[in-house]
N, C-alpha and C. Protein backbone atom coordinates (compact mmCIF):
# COMPACT_ATOMS: atom_id res chain seq x y z
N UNK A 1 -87.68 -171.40 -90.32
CA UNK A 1 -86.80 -172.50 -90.69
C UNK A 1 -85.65 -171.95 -91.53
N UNK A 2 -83.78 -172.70 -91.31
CA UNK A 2 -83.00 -171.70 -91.86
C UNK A 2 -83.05 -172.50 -93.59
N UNK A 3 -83.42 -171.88 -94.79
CA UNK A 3 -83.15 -173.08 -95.70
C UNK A 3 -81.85 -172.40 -96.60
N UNK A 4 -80.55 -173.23 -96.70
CA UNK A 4 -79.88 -172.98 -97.42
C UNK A 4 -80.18 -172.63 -99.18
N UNK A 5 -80.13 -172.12 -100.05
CA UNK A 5 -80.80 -172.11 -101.60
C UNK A 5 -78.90 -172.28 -102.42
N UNK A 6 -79.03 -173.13 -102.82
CA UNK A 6 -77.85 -173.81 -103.45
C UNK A 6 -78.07 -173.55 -105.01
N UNK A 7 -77.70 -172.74 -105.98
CA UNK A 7 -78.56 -171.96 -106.87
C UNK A 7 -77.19 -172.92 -108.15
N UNK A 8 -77.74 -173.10 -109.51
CA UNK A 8 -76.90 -173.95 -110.33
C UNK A 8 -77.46 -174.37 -111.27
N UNK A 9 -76.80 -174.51 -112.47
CA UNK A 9 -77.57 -174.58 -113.72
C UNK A 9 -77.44 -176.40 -113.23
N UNK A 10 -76.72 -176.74 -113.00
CA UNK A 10 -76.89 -178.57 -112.81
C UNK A 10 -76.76 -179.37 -113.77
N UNK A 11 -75.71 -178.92 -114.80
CA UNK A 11 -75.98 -179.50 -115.85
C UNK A 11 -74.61 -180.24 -116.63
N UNK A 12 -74.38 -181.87 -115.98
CA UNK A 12 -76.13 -182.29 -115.02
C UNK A 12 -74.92 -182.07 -113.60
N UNK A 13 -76.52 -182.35 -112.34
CA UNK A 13 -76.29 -182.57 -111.24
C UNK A 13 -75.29 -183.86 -111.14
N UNK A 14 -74.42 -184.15 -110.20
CA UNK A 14 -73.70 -184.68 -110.02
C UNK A 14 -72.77 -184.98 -108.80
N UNK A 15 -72.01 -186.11 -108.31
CA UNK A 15 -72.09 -186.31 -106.90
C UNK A 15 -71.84 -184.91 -106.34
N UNK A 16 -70.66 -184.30 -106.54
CA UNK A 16 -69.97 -182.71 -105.86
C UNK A 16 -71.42 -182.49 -105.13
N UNK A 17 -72.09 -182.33 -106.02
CA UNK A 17 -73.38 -181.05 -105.63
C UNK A 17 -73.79 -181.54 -104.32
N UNK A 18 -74.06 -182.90 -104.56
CA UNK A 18 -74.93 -183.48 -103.66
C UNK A 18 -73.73 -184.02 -102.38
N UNK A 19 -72.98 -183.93 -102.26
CA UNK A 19 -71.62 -184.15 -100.91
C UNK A 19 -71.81 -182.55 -100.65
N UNK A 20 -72.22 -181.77 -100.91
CA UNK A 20 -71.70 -180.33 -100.67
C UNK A 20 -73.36 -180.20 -100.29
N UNK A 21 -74.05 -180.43 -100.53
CA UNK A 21 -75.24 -180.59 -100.32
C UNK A 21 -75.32 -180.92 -98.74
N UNK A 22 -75.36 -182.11 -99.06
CA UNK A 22 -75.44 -183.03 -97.80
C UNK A 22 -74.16 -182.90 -96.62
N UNK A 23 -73.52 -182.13 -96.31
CA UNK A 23 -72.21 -181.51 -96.15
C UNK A 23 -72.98 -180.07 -95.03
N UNK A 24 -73.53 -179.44 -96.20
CA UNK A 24 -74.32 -178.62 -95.19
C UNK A 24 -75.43 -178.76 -94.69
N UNK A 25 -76.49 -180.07 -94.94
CA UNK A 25 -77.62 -180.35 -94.19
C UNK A 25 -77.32 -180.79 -93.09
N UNK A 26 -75.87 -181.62 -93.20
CA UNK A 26 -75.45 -182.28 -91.40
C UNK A 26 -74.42 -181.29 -90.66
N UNK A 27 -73.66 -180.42 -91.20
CA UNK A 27 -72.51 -179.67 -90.47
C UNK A 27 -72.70 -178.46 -90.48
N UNK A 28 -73.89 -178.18 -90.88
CA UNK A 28 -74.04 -176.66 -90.39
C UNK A 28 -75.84 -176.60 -90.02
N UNK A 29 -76.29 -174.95 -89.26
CA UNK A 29 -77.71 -175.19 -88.85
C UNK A 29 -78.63 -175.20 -89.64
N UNK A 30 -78.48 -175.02 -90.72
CA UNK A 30 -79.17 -175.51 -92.21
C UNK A 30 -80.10 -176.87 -91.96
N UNK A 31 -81.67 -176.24 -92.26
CA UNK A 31 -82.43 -177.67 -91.70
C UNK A 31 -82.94 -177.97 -92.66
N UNK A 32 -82.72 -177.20 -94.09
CA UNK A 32 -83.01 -177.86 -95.52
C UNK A 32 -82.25 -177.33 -96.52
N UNK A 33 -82.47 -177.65 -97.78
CA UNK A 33 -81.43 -177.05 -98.86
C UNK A 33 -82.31 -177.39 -100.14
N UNK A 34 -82.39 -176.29 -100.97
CA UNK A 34 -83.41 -176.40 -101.97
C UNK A 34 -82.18 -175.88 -102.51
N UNK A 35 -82.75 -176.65 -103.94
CA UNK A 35 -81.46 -176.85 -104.71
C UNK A 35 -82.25 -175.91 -106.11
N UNK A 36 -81.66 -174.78 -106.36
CA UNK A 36 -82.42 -173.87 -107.27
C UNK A 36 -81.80 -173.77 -108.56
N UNK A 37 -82.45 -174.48 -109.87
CA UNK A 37 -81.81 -174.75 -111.23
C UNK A 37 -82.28 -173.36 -111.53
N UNK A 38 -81.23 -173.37 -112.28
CA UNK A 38 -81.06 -171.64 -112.90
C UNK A 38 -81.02 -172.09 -114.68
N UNK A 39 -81.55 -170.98 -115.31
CA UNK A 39 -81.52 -171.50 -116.97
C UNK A 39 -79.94 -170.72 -116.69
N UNK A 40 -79.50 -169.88 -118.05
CA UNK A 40 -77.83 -169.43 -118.54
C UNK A 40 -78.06 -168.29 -117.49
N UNK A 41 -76.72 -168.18 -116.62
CA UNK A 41 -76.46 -167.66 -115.84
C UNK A 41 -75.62 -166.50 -116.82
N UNK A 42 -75.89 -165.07 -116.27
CA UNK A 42 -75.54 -163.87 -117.09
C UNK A 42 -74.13 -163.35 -117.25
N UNK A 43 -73.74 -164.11 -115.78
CA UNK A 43 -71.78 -163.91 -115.88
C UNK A 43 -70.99 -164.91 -116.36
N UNK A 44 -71.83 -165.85 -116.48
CA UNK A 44 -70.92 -166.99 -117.45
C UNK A 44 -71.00 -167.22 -118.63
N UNK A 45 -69.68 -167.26 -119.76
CA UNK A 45 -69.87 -167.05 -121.00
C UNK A 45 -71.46 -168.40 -121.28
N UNK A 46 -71.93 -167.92 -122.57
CA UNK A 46 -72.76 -168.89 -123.11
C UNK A 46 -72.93 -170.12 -123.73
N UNK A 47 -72.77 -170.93 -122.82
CA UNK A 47 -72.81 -172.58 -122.78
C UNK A 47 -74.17 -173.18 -123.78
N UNK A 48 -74.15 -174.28 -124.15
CA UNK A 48 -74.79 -175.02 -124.51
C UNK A 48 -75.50 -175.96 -123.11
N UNK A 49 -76.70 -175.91 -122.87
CA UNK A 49 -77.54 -176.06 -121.55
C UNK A 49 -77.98 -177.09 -122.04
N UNK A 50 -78.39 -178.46 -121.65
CA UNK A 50 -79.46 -178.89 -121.61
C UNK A 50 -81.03 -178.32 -121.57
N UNK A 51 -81.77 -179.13 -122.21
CA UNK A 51 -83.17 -178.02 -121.92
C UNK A 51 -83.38 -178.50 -119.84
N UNK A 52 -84.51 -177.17 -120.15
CA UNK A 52 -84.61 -176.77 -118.54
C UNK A 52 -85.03 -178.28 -117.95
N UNK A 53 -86.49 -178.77 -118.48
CA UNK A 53 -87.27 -179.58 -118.39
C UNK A 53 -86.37 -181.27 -118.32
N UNK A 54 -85.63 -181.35 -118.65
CA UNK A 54 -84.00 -182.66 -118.96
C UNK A 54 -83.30 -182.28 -117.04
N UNK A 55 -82.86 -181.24 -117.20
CA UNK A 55 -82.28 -181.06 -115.99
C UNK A 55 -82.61 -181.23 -114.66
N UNK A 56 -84.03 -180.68 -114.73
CA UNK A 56 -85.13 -180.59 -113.76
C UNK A 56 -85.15 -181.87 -113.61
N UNK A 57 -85.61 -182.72 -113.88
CA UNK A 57 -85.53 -184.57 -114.26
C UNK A 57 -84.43 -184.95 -113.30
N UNK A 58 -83.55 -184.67 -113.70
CA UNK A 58 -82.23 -185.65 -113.51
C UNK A 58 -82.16 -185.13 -112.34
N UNK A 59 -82.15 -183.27 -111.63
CA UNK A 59 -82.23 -183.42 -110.13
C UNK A 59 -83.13 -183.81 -109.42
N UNK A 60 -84.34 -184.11 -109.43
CA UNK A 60 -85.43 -184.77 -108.25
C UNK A 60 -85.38 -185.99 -108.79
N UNK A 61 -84.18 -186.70 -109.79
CA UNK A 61 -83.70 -188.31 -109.45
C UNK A 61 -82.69 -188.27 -108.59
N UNK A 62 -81.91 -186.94 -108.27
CA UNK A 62 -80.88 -186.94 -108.07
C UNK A 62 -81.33 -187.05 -106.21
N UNK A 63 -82.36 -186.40 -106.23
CA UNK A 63 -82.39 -185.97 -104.62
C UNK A 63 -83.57 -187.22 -103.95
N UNK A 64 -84.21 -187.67 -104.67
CA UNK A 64 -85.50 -188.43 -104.14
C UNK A 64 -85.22 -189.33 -103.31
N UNK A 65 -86.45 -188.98 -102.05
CA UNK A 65 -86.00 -189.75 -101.06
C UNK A 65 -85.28 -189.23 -100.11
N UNK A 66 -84.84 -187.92 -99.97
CA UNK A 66 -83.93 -187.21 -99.17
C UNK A 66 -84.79 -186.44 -98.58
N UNK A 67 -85.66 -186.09 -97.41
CA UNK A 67 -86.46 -185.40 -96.86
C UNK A 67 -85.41 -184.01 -96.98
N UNK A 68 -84.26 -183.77 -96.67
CA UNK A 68 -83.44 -182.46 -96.23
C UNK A 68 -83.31 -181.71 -97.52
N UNK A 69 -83.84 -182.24 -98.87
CA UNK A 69 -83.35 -181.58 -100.07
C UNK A 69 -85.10 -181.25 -100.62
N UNK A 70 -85.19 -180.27 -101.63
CA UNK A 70 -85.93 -180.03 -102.54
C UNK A 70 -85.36 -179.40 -103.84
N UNK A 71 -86.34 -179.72 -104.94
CA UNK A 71 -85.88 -178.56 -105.85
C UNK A 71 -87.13 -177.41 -106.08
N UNK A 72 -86.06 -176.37 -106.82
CA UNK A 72 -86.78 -175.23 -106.42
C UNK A 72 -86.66 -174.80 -107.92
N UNK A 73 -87.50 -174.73 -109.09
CA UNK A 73 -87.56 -174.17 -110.47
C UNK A 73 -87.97 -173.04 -110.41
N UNK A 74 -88.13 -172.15 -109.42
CA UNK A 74 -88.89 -170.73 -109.66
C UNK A 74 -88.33 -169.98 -110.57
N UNK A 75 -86.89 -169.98 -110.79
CA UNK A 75 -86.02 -169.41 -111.46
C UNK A 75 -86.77 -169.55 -113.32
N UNK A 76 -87.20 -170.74 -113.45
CA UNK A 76 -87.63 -171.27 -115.07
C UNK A 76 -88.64 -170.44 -115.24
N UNK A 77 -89.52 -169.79 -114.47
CA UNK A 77 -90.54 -169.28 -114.45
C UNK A 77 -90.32 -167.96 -114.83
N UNK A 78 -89.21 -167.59 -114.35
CA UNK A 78 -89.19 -165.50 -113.86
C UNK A 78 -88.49 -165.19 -115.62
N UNK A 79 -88.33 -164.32 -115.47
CA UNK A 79 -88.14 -163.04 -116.87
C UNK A 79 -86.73 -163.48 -117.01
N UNK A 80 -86.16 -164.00 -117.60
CA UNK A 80 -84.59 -163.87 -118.20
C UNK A 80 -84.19 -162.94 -119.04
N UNK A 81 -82.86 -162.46 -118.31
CA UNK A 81 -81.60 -163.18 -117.38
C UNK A 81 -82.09 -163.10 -115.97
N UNK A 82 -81.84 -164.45 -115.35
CA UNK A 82 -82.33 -164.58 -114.05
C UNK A 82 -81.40 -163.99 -112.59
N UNK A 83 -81.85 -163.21 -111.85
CA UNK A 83 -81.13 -162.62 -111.09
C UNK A 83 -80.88 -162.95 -109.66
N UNK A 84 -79.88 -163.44 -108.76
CA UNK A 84 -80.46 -163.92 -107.39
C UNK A 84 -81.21 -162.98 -106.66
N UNK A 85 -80.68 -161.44 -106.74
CA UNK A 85 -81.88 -160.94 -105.86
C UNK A 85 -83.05 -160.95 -106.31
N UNK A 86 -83.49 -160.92 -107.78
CA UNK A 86 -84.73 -161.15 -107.80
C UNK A 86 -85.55 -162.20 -107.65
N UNK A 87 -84.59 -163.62 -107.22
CA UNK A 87 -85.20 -164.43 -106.75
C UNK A 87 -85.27 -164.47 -105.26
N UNK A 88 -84.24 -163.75 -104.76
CA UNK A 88 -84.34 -163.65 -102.98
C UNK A 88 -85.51 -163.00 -102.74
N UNK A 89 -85.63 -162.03 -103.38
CA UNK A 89 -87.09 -161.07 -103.01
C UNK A 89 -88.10 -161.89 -103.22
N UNK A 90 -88.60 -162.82 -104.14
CA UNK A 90 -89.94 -163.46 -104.36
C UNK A 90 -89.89 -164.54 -103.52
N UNK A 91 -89.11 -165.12 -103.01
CA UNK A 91 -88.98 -166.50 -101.94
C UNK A 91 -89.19 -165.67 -101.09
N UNK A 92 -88.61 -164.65 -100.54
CA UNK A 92 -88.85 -164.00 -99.48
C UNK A 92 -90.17 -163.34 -99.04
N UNK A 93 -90.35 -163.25 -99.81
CA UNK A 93 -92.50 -162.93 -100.33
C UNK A 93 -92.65 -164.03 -100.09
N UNK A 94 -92.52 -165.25 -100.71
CA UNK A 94 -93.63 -166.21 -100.58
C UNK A 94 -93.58 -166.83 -99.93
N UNK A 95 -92.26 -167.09 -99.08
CA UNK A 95 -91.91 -167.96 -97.93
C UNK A 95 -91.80 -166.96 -96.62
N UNK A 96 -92.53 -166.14 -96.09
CA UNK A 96 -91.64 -165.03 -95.29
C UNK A 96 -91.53 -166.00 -93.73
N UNK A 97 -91.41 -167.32 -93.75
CA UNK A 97 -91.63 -167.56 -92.19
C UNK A 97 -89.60 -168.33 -92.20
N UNK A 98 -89.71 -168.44 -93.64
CA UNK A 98 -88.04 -169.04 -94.04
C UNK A 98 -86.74 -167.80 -93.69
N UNK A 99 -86.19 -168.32 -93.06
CA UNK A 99 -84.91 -167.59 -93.39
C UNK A 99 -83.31 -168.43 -94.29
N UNK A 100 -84.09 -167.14 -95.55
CA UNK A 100 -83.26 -167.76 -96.61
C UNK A 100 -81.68 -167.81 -96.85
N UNK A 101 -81.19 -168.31 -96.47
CA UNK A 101 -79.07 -168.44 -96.62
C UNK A 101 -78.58 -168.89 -98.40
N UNK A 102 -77.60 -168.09 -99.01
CA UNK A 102 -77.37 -168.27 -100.03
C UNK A 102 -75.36 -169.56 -99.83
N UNK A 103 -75.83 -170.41 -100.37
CA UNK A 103 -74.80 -171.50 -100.08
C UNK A 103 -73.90 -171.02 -101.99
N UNK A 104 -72.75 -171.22 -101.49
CA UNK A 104 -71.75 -170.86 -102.90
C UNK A 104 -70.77 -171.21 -102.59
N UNK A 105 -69.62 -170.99 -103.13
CA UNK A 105 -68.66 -171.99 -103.67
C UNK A 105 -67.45 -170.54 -103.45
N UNK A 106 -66.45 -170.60 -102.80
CA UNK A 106 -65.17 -169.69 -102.83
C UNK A 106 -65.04 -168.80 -104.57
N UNK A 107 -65.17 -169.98 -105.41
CA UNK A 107 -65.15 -169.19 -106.70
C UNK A 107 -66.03 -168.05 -106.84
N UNK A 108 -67.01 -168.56 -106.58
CA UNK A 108 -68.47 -167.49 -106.68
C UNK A 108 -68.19 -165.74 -106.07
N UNK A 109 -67.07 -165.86 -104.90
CA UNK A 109 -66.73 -164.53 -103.88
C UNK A 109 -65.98 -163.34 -105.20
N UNK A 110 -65.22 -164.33 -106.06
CA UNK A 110 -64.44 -163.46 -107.11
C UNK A 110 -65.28 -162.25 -108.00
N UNK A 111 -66.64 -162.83 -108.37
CA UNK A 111 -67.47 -162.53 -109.20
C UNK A 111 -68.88 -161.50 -108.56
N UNK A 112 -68.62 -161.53 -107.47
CA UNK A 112 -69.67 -161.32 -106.38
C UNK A 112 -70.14 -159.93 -106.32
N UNK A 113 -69.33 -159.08 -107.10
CA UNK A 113 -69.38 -157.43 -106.76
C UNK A 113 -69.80 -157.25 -107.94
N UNK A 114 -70.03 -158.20 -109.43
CA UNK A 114 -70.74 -158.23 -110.52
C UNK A 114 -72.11 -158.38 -110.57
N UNK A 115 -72.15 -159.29 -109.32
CA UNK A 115 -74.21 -159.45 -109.37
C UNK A 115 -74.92 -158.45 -109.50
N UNK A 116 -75.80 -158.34 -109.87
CA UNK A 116 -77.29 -157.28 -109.75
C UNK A 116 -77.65 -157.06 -107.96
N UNK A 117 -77.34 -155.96 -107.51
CA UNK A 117 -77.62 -155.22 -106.15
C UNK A 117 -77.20 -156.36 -105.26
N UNK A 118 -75.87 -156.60 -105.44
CA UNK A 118 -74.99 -157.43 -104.45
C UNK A 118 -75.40 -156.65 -103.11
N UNK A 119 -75.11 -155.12 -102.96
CA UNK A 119 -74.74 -155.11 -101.32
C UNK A 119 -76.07 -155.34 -100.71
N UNK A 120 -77.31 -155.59 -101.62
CA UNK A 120 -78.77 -155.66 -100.51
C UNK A 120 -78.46 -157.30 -99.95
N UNK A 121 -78.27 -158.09 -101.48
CA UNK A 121 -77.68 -159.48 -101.31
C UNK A 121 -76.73 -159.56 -99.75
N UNK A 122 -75.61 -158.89 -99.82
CA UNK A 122 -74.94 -159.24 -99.00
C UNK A 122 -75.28 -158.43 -97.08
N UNK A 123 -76.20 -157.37 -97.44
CA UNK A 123 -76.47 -157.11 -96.12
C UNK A 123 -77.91 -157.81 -95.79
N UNK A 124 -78.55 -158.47 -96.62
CA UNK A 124 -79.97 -159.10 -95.83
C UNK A 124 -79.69 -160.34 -95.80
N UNK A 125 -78.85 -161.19 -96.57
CA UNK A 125 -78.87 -162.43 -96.73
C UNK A 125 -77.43 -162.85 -96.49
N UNK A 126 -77.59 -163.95 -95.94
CA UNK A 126 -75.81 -164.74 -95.10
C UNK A 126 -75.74 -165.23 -96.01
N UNK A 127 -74.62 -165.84 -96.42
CA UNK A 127 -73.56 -166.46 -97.38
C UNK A 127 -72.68 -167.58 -96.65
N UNK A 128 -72.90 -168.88 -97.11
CA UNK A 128 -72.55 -169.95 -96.55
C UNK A 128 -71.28 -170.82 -97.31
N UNK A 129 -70.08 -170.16 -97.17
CA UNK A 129 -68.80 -170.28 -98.78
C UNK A 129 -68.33 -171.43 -98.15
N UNK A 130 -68.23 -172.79 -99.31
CA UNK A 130 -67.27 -173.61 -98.93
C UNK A 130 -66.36 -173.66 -100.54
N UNK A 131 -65.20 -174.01 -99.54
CA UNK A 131 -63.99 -173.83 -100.75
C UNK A 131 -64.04 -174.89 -102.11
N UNK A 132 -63.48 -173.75 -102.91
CA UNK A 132 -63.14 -174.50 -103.98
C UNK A 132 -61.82 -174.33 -104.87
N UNK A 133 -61.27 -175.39 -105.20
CA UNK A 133 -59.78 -175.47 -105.41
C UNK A 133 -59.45 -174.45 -105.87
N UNK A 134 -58.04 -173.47 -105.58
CA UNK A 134 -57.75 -172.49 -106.31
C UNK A 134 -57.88 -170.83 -105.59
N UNK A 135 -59.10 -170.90 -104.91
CA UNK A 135 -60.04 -169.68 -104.67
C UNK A 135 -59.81 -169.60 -103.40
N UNK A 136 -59.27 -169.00 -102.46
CA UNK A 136 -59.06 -168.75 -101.22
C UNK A 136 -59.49 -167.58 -100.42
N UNK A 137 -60.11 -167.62 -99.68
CA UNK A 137 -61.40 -166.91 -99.18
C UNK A 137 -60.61 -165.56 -98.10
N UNK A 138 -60.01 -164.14 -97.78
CA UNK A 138 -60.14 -163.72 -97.14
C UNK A 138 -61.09 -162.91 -96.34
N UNK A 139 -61.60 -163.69 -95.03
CA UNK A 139 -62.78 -162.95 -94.65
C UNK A 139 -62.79 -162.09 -94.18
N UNK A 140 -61.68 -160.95 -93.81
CA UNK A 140 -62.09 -159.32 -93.91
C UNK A 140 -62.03 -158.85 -94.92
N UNK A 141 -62.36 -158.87 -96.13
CA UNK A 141 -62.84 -158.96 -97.60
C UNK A 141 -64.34 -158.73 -97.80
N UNK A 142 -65.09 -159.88 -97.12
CA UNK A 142 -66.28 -160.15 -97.31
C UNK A 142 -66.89 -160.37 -96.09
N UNK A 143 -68.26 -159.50 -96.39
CA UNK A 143 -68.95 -159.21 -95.28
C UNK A 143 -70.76 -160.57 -95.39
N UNK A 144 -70.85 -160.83 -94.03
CA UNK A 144 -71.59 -161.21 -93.96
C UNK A 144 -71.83 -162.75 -94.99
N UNK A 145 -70.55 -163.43 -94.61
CA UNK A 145 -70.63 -164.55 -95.05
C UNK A 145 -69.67 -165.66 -93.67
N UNK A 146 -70.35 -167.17 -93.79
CA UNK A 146 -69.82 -168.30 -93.04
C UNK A 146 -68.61 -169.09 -94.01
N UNK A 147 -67.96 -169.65 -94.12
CA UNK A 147 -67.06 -169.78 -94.25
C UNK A 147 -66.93 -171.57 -93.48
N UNK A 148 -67.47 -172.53 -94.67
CA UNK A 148 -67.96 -173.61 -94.24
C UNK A 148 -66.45 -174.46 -94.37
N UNK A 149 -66.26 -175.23 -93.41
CA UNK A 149 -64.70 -176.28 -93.57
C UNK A 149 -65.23 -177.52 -94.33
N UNK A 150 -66.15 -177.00 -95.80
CA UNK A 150 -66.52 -178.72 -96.09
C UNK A 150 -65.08 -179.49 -97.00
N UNK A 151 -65.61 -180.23 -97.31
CA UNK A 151 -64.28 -181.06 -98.29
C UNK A 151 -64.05 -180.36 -99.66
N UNK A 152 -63.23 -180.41 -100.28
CA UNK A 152 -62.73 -179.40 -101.57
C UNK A 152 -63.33 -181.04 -102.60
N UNK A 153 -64.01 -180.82 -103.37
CA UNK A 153 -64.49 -181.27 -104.40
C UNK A 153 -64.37 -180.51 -105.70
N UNK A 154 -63.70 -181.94 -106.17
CA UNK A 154 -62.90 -181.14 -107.34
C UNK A 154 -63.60 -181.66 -108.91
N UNK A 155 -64.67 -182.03 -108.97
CA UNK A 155 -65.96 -182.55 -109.99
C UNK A 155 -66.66 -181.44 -109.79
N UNK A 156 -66.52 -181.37 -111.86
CA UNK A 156 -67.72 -179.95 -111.84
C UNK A 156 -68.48 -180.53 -113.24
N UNK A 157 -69.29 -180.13 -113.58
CA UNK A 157 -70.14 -180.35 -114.67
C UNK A 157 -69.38 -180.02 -116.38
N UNK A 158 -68.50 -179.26 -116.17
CA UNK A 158 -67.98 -179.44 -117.38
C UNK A 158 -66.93 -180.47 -117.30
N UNK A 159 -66.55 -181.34 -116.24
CA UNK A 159 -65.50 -182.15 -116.26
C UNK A 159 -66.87 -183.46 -116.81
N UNK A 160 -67.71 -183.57 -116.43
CA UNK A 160 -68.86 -184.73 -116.90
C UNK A 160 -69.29 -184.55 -118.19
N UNK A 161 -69.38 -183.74 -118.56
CA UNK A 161 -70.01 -183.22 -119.92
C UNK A 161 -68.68 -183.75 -121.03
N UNK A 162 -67.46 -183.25 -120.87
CA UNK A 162 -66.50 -183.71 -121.48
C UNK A 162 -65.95 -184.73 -121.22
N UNK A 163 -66.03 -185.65 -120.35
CA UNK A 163 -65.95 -187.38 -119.85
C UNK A 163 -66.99 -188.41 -121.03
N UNK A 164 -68.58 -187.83 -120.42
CA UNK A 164 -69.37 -188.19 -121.65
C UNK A 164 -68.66 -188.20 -122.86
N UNK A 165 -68.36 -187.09 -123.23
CA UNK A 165 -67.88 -186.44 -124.91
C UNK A 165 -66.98 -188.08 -125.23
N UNK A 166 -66.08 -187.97 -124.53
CA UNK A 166 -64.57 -188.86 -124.51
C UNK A 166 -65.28 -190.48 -124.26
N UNK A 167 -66.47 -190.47 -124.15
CA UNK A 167 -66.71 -191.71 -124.21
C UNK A 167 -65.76 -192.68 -122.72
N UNK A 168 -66.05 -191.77 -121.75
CA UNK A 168 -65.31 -192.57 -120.31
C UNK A 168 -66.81 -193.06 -119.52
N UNK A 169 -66.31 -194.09 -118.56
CA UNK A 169 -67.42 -194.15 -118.20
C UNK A 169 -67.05 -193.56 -116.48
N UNK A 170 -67.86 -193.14 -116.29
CA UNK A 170 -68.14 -191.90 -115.10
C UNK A 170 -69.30 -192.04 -114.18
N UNK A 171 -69.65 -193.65 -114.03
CA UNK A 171 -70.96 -194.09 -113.33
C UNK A 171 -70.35 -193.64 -111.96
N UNK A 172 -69.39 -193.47 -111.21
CA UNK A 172 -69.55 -192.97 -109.86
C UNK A 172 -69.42 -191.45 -109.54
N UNK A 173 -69.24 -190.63 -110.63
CA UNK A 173 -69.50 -189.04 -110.40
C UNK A 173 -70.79 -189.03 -110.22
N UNK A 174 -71.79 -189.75 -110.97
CA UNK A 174 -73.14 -189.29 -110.77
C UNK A 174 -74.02 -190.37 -109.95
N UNK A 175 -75.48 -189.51 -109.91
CA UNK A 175 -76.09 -190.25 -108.38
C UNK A 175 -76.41 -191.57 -109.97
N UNK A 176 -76.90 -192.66 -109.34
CA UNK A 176 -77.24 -193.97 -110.50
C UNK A 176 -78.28 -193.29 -111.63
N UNK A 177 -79.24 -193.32 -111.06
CA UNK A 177 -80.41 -192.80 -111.70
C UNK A 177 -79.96 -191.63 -113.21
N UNK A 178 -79.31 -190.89 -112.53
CA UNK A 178 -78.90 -189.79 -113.32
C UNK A 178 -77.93 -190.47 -114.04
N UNK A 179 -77.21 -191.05 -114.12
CA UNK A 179 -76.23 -191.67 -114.83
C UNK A 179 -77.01 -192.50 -115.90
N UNK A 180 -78.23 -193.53 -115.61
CA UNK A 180 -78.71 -193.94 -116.41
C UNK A 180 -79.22 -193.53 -117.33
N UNK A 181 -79.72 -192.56 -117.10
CA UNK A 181 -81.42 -191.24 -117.94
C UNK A 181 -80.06 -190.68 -118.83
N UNK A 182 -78.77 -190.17 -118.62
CA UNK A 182 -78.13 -189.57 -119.57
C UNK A 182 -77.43 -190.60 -120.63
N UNK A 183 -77.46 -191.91 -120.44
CA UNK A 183 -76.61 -192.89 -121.05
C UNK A 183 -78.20 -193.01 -121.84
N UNK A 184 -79.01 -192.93 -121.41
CA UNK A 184 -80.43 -194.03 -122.24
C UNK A 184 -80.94 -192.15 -122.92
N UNK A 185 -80.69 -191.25 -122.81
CA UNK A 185 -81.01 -190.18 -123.64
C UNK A 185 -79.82 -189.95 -124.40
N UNK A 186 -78.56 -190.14 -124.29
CA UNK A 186 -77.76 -189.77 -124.88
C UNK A 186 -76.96 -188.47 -125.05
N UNK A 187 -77.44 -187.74 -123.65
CA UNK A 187 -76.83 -186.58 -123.19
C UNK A 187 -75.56 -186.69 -123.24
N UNK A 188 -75.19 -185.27 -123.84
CA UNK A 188 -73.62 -184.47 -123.60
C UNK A 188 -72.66 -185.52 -124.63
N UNK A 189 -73.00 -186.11 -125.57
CA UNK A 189 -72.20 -187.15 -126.19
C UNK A 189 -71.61 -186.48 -127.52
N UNK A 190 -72.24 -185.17 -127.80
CA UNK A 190 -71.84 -184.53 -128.90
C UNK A 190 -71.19 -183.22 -128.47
């Protein structure tokens, strides 16, 4: 089975994810998409995260009910700083009947030669890039990636986090559920 792994701290999840999500469960051969929360990602300066256990929450409100989605916490589990190949290798162990596709974002291609043993990344595993504003993809550049025509979504999690802050209300960036749990916890308000 091909499963896309859509990898993201999620914090929080929010419509983008899930149009980009659901974007590649119907327009490409992607017959699922596990959506993999990551704690602080090692190339991005150091954010203030929600705890893991808050996030985790708000995405399987975010996805429930969607047979084509799962979430995938293996990442909360492993040794930090969390690495994708070292999570490709253990899915790949434990799932070996899956063939695993890494789904990312045009931005992500900039940063890509920084990962931990990118070229095994990029010669065992496909890369499924849909654009994101700004970042323009040349693909004799990059090897062994698709190059998805989804819609440019321009909502990211620090635009929600600082909406919260500002006291806007932002009930249609997020799925309901998730919108509620952060208004009735009081997430991102400080």
């Amino acid at each position: 089975m091909k499963t896309g792994l859509f990898f993201g701290s999620f914090n929080p999840v929010h419509m983008g994810h899930l149009m980009i999500a659901g974007y590649m469960a119907e327009f490409t051969d992607l017959e699922q998409i596990w959506f993999v929360i990551s704690p602080q990602n090692p190339l991005k300066r150091k954010q203030t995260l929600l705890n893991d256990y808050e996030r985790l929450i708000m995405l399987e409100q975010a996805i429930e009910g969607d047979q084509r989605f799962s979430v995938c916490d293996v990442e909360l589990r492993m040794p930090k700083p969390s690495y994708t190949i070292d999570t490709l290798t253990y899915l790949t162990e434990l799932y070996s009947m899956q063939e695993f596709v890494l789904i990312m974002g045009s931005d992500g291609l900039m940063t890509f030669h920084k990962w931990k043993n990118h070229e095994i990344i990029q010669q065992n595993y496909q890369r499924y890039v849909y654009p994101r504003p700004g970042f323009g993809v040349d693909p004799d550049k990059h090897h062994n990636i698709l190059l998805v025509n989804a819609p440019r979504i321009e909502i990211s999690s620090t635009f929600i986090r600082k909406a919260i802050r500002d006291e806007r209300n932002i009930q249609y960036f997020l799925p309901p559920k998730v919108y509620r749990h952060i208004l009735k916890m009081h997430f991102y308000e400080k």
